[in-house]
Protein backbone atom coordinates (compact mmCIF):
# COMPACT_ATOMS: atom_id res chain seq x y z
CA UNK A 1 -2.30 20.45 25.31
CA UNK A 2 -3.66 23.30 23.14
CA UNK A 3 -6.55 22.19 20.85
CA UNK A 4 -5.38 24.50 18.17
CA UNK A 5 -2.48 22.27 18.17
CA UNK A 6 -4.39 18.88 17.90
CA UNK A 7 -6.63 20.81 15.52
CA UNK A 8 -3.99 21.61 13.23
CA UNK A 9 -2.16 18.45 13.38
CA UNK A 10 -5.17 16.87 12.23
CA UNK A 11 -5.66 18.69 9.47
CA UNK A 12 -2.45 17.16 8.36
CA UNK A 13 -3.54 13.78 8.68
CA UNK A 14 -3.74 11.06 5.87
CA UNK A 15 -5.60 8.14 5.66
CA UNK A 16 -4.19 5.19 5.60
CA UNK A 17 -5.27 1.62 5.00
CA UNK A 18 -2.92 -1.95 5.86
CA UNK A 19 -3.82 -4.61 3.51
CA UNK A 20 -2.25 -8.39 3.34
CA UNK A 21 0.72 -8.24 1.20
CA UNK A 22 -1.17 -11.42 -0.58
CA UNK A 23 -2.62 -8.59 -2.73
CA UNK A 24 0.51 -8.10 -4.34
CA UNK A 25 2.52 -10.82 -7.03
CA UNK A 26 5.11 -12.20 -6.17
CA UNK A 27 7.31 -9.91 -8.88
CA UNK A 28 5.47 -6.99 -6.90
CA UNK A 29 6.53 -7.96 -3.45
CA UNK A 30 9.78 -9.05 -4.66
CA UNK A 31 10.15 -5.20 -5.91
CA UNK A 32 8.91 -3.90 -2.86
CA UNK A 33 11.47 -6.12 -1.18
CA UNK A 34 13.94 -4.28 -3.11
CA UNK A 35 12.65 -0.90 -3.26
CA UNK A 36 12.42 -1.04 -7.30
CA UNK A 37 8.43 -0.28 -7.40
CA UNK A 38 7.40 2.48 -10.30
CA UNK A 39 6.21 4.46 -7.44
CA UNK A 40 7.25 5.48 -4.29
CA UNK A 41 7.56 2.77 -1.44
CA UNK A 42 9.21 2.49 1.56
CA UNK A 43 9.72 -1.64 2.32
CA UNK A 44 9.56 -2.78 6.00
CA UNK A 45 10.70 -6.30 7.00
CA UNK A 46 6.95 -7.37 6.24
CA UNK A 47 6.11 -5.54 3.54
CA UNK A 48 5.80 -2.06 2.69
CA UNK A 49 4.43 1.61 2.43
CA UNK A 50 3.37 3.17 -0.13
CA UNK A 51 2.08 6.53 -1.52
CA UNK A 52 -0.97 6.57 -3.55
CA UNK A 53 -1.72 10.11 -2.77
CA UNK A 54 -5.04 12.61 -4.23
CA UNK A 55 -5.06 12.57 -6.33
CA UNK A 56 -2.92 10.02 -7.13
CA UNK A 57 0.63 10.67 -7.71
CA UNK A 58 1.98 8.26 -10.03
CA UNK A 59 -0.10 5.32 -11.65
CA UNK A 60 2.02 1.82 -11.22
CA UNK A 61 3.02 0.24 -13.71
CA UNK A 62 3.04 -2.78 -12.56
CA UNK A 63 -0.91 -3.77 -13.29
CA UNK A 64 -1.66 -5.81 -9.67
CA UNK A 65 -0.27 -2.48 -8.10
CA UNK A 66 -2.40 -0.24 -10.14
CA UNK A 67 -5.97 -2.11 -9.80
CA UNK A 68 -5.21 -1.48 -6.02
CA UNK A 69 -4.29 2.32 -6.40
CA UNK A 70 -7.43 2.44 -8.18
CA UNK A 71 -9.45 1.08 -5.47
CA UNK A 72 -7.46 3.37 -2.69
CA UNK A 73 -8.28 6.28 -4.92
CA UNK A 74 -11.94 5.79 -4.88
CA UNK A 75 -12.18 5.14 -1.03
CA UNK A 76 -9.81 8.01 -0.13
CA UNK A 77 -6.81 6.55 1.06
CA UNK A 78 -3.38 8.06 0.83
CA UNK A 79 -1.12 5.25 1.86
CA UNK A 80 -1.17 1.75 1.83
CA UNK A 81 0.44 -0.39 4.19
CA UNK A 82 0.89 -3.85 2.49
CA UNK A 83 1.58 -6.08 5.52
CA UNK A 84 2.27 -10.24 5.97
CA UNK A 85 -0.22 -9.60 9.40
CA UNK A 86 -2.64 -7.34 7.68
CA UNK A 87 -6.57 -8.24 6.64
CA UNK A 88 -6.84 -9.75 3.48
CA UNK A 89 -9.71 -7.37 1.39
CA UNK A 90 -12.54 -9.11 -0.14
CA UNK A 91 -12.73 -8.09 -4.08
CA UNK A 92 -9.27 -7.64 -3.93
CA UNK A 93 -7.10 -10.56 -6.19
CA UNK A 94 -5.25 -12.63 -4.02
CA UNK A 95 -1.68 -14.14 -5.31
CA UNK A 96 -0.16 -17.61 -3.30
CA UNK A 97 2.99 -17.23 -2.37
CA UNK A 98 6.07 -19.45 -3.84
CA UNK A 99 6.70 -22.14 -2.07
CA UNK A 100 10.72 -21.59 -1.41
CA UNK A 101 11.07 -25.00 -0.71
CA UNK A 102 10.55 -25.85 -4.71
């Protein structure tokens, strides 16, 4: 393979960081669920991507979704994979889920 290919691919490259989708409310995941977040998101059957961007292009306004854009905004990152299998991130709230059951 040519390195100025890799090279120039890289360039192109975006950080991205998969967090638990525990970071998110419940009226946030449901939105990502539905794709009716105030910024863009694409959901997956687990949770979701989304673009913070740099510098970021759209503050949330939902406020659980914004402290987090803040944080991804300091340490770099671009996207943010919010993911049922993902690490949960100490400092970062943490919201239970329903229980469907009541």
């Amino acid at each position: 393979m040519e390195t100025t290919s890799v090279a120039n691919l890289r360039a192109q490259a975006e950080p991205l960081a998969s967090l638990s989708i525990s970071h998110l409310s419940s009226s946030t995941r449901l939105k990502l669920a539905d794709d009716e977040l105030s910024v863009n998101a694409y959901p997956t059957d687990c949770g979701g991507i989304l673009y913070v961007g740099v510098p970021c292009h759209r503050i949330p306004t939902e406020a659980d979704l914004a402290a987090i854009f803040e944080v991804a905004q300091l340490a770099g990152v671009v996207w943010l994979n919010f993911d049922s299998e993902a690490a949960v991130i100490d400092g970062l709230p943490i919201f239970e889920m329903p229980d469907p059951a009541s």
